[in-house]
PDB file of N, CA and C in Angstrom:
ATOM      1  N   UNK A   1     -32.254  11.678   3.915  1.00  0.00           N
ATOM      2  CA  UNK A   1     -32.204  10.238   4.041  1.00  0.00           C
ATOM      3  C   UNK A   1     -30.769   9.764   3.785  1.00  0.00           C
ATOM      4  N   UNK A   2     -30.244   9.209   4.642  1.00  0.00           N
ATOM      5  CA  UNK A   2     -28.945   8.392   4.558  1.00  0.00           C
ATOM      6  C   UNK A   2     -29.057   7.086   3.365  1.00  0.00           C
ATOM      7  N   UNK A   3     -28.306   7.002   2.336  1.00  0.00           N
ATOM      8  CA  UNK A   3     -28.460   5.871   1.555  1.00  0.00           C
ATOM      9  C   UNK A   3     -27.272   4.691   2.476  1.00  0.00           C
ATOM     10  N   UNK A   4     -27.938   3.468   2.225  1.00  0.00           N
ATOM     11  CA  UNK A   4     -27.065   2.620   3.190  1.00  0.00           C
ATOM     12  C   UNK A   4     -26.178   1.627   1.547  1.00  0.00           C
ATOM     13  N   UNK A   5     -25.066   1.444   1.705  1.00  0.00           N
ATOM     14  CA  UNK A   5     -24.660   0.522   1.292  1.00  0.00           C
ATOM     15  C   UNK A   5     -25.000  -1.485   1.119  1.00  0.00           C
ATOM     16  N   UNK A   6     -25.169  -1.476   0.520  1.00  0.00           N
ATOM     17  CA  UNK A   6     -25.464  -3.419   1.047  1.00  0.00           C
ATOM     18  C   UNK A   6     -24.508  -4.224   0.831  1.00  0.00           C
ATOM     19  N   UNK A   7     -24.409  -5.286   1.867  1.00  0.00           N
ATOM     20  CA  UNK A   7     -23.426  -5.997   1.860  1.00  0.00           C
ATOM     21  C   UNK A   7     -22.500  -5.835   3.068  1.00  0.00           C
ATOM     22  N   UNK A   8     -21.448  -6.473   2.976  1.00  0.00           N
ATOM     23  CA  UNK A   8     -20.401  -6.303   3.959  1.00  0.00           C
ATOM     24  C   UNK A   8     -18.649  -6.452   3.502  1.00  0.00           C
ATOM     25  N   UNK A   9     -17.586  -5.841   3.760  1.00  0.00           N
ATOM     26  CA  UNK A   9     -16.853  -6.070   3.010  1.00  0.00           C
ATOM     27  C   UNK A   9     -15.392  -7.233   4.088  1.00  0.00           C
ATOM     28  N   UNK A  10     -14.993  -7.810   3.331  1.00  0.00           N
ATOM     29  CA  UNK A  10     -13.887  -9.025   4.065  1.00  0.00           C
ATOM     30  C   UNK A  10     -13.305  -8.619   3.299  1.00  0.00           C
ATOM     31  N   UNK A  11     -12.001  -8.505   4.832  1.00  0.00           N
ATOM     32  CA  UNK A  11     -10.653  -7.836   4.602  1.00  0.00           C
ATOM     33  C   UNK A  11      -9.947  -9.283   3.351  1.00  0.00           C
ATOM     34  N   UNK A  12      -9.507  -8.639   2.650  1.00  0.00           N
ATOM     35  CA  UNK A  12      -8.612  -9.279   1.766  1.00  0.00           C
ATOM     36  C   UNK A  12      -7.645 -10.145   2.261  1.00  0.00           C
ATOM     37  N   UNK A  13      -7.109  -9.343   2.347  1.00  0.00           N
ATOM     38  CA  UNK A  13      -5.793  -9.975   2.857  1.00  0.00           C
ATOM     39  C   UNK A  13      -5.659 -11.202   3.625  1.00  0.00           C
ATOM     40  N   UNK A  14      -6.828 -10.670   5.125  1.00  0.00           N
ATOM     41  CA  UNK A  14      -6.813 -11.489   6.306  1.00  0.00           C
ATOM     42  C   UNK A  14      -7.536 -13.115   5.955  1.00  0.00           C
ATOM     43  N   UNK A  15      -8.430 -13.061   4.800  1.00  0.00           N
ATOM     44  CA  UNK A  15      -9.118 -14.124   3.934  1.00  0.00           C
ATOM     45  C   UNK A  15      -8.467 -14.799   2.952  1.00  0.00           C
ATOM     46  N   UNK A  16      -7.097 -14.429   2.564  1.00  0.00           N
ATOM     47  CA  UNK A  16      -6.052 -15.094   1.897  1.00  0.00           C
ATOM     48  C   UNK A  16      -5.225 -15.901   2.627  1.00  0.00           C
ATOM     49  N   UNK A  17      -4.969 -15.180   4.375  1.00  0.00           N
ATOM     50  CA  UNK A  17      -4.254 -15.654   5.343  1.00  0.00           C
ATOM     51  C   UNK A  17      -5.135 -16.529   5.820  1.00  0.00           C
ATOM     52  N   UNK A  18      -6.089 -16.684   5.832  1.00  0.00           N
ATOM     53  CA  UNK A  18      -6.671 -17.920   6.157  1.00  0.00           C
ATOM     54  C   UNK A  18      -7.279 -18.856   5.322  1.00  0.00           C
ATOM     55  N   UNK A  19      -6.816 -19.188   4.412  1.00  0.00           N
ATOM     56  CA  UNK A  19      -6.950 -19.635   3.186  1.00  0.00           C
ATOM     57  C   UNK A  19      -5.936 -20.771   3.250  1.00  0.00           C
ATOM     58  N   UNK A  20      -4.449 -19.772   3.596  1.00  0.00           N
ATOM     59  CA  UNK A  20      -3.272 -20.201   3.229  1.00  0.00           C
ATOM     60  C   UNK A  20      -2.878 -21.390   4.812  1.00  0.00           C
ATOM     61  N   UNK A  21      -3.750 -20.087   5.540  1.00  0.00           N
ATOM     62  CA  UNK A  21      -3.318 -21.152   6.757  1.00  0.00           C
ATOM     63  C   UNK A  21      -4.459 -22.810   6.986  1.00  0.00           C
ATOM     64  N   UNK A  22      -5.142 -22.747   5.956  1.00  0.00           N
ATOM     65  CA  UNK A  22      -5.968 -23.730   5.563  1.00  0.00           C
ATOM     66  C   UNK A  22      -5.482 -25.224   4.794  1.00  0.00           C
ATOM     67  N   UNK A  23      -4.165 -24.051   3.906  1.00  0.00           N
ATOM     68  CA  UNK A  23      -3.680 -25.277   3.378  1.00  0.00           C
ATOM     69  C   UNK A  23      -4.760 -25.385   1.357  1.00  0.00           C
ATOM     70  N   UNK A  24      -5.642 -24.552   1.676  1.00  0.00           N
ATOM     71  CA  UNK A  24      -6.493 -24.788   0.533  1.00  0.00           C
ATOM     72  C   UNK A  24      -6.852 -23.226  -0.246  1.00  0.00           C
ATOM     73  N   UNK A  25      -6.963 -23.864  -1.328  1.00  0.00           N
ATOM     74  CA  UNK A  25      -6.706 -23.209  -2.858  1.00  0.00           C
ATOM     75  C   UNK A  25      -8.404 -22.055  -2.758  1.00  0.00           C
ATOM     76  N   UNK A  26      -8.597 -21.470  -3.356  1.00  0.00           N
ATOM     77  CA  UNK A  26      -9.382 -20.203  -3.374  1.00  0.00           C
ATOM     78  C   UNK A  26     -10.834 -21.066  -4.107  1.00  0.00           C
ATOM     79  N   UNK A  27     -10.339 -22.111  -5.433  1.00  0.00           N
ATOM     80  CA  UNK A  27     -11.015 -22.589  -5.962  1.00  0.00           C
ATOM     81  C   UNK A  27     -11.835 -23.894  -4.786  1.00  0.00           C
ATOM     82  N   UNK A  28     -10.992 -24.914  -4.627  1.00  0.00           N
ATOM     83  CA  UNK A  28     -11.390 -25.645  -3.337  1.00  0.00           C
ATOM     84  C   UNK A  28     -12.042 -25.405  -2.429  1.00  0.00           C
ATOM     85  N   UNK A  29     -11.536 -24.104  -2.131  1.00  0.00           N
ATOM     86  CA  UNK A  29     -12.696 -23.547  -0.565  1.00  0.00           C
ATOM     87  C   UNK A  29     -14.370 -22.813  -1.221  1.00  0.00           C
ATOM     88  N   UNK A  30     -13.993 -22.222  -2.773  1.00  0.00           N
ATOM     89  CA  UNK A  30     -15.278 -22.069  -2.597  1.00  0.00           C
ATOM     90  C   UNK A  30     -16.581 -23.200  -2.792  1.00  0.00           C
ATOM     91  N   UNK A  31     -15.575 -24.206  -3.676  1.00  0.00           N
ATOM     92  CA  UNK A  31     -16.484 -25.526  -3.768  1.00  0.00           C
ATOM     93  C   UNK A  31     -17.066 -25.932  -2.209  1.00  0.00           C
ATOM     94  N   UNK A  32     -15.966 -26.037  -0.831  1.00  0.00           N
ATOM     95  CA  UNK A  32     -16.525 -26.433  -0.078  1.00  0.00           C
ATOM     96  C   UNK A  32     -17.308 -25.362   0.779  1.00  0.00           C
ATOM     97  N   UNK A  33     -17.640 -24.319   0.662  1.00  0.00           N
ATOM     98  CA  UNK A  33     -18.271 -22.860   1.089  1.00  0.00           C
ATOM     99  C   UNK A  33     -19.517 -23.470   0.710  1.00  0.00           C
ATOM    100  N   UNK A  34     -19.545 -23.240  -0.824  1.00  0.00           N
ATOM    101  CA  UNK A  34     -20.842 -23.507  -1.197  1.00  0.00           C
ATOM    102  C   UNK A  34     -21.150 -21.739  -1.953  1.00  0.00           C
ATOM    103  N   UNK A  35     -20.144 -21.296  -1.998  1.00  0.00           N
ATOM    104  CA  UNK A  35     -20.326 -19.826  -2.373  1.00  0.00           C
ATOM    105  C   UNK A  35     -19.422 -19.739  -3.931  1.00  0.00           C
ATOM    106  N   UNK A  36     -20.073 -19.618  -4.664  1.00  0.00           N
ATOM    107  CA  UNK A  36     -19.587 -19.323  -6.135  1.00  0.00           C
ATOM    108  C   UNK A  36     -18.117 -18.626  -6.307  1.00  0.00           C
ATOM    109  N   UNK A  37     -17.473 -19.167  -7.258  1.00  0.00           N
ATOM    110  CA  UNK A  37     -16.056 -18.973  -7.597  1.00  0.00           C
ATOM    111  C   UNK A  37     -16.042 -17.080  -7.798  1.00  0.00           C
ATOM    112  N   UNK A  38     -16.547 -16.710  -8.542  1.00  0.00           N
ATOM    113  CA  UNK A  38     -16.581 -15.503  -8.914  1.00  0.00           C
ATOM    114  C   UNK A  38     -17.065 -14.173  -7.553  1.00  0.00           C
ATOM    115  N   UNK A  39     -18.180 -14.893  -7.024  1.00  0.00           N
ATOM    116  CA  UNK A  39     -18.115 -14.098  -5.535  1.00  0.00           C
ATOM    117  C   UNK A  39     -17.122 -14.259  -4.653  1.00  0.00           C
ATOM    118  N   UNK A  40     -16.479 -15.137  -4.198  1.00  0.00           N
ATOM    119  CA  UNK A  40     -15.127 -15.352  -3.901  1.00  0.00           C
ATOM    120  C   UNK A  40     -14.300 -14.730  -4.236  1.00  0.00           C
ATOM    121  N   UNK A  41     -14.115 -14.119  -5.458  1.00  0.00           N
ATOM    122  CA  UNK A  41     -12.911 -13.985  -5.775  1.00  0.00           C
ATOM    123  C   UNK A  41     -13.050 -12.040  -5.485  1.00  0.00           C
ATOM    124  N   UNK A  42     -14.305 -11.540  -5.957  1.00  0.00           N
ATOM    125  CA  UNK A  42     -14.745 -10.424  -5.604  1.00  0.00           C
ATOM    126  C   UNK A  42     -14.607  -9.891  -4.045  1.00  0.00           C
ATOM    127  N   UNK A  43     -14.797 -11.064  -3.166  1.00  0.00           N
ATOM    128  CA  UNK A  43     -13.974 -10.617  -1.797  1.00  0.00           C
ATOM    129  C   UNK A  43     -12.932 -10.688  -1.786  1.00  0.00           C
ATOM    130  N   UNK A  44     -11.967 -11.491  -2.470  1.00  0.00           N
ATOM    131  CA  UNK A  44     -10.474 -11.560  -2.329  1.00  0.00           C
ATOM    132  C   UNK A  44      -9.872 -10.448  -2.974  1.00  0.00           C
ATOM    133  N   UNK A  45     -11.205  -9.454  -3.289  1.00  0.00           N
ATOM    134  CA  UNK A  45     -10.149  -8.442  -3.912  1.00  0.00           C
ATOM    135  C   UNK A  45     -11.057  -6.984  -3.664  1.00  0.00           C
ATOM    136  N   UNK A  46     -11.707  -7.250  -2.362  1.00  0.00           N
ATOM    137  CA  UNK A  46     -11.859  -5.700  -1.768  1.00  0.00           C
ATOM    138  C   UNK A  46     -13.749  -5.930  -1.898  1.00  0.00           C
ATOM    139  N   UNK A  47     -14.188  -6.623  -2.498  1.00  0.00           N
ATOM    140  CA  UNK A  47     -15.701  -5.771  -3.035  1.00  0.00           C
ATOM    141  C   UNK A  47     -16.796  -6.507  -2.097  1.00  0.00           C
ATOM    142  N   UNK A  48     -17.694  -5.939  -1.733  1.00  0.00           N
ATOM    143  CA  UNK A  48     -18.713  -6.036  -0.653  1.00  0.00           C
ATOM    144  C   UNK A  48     -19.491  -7.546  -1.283  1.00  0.00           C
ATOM    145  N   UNK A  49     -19.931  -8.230  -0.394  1.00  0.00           N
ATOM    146  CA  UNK A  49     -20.344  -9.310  -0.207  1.00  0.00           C
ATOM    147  C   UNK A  49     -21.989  -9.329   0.585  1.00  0.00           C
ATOM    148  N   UNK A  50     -23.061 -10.450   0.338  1.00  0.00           N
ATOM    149  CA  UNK A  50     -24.269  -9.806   1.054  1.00  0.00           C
ATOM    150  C   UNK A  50     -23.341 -11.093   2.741  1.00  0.00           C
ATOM    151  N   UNK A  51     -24.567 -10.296   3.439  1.00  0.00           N
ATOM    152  CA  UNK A  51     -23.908 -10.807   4.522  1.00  0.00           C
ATOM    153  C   UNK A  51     -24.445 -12.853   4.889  1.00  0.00           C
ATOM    154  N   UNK A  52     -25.278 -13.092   3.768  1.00  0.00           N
ATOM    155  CA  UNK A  52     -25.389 -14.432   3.919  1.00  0.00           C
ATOM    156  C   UNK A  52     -24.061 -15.190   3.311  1.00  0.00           C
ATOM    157  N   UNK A  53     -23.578 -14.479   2.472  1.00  0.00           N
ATOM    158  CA  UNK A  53     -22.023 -14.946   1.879  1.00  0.00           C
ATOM    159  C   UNK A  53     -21.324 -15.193   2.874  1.00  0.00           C
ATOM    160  N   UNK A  54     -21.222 -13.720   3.776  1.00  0.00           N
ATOM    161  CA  UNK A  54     -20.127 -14.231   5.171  1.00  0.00           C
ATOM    162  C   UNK A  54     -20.532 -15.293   5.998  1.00  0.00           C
ATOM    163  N   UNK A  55     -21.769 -15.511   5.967  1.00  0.00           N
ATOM    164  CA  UNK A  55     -22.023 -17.080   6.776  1.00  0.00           C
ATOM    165  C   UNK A  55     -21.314 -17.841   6.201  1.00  0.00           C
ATOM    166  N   UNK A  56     -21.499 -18.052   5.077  1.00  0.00           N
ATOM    167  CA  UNK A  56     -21.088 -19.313   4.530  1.00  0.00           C
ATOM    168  C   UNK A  56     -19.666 -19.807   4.426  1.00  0.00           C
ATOM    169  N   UNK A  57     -18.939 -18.479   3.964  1.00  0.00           N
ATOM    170  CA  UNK A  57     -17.536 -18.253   4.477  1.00  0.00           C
ATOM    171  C   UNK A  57     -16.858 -18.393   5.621  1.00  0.00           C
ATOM    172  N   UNK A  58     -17.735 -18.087   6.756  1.00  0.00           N
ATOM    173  CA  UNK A  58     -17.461 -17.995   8.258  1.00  0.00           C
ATOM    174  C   UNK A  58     -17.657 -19.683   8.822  1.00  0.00           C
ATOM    175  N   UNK A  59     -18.765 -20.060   8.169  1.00  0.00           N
ATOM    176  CA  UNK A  59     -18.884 -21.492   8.808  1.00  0.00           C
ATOM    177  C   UNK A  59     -18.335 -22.878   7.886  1.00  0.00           C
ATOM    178  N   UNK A  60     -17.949 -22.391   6.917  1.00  0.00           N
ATOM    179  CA  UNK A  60     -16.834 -23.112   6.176  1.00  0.00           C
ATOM    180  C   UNK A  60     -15.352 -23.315   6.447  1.00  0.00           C
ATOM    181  N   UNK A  61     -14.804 -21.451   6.931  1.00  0.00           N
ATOM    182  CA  UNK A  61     -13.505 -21.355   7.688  1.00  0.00           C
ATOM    183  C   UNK A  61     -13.611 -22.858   8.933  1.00  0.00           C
ATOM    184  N   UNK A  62     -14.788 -22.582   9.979  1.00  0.00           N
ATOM    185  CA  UNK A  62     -14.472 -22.905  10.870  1.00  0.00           C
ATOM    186  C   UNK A  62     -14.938 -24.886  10.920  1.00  0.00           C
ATOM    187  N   UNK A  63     -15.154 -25.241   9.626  1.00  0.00           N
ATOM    188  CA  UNK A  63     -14.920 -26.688   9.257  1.00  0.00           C
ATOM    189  C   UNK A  63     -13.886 -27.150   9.061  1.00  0.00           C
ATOM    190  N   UNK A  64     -13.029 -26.329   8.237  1.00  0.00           N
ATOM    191  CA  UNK A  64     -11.559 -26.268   7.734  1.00  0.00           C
ATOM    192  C   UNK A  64     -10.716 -26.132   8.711  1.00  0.00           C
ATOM    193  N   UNK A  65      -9.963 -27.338   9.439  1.00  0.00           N
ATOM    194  CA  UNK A  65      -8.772 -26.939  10.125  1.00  0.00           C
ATOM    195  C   UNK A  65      -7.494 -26.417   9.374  1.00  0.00           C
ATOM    196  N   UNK A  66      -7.085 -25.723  10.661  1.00  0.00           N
ATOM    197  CA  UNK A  66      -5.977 -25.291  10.236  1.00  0.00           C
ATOM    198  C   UNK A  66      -4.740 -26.281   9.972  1.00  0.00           C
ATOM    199  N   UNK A  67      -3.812 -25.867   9.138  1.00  0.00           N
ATOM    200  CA  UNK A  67      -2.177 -26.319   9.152  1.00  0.00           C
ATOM    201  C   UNK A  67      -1.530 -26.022  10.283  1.00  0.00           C
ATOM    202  N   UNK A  68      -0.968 -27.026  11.320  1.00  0.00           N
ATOM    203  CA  UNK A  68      -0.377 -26.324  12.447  1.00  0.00           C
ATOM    204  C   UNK A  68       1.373 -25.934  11.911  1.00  0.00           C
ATOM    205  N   UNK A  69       1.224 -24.602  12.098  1.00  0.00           N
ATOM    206  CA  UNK A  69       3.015 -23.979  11.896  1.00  0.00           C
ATOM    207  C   UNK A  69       2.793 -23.304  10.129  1.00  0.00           C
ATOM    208  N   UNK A  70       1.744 -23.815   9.648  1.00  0.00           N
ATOM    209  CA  UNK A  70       1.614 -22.745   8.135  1.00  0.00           C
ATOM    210  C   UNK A  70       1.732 -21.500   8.553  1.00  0.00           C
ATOM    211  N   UNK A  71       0.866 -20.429   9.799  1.00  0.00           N
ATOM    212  CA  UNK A  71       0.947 -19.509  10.018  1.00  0.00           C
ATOM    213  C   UNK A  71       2.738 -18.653   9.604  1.00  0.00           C
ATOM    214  N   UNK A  72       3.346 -19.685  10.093  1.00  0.00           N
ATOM    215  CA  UNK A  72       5.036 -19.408  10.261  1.00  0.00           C
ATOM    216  C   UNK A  72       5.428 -18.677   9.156  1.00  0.00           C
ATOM    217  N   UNK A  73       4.660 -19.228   8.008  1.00  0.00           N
ATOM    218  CA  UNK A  73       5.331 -19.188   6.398  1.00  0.00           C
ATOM    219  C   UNK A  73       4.870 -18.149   5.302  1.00  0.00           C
ATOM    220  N   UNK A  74       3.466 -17.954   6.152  1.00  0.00           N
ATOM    221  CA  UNK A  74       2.570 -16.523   5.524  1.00  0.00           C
ATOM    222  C   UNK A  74       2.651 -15.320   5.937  1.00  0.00           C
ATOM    223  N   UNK A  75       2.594 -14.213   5.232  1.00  0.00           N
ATOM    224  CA  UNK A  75       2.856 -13.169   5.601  1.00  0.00           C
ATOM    225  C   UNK A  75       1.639 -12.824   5.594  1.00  0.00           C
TER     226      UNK A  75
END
């Protein structure tokens, strides 16, 4: 029997870069996510997430406009 892992994991990095290209703070976005400070922060630093988290993350990103030209300034 294959044991499966649960969850899903979000790239770090690429979730900081869009954070930044948001314009908004780690704390701020999870208030407006709706996803707890501490699970948040557990993706911002590598660790698997269930995949209703990434909804919430995913359809929060895409409420949040972007900064036009922030991209410029983030690495």
């Amino acid at each position: 029997m294959i044991e499966r892992r649960a969850g899903v994991r979000i790239d770090p990095a690429r979730l900081d870069f869009e954070l930044g290209r948001r314009g908004i703070s780690p704390r701020q976005f999870a208030e407006l996510s709706g996803v707890n400070e501490t699970t948040l922060s557990r993706a911002r630093h590598g660790y698997r997430v269930r995949e209703s988290t990434l909804r919430h993350i995913v359809a929060a990103m895409l409420r949040i406009p972007t900064m036009p030209g922030a991209e410029l300034l983030l690495s």
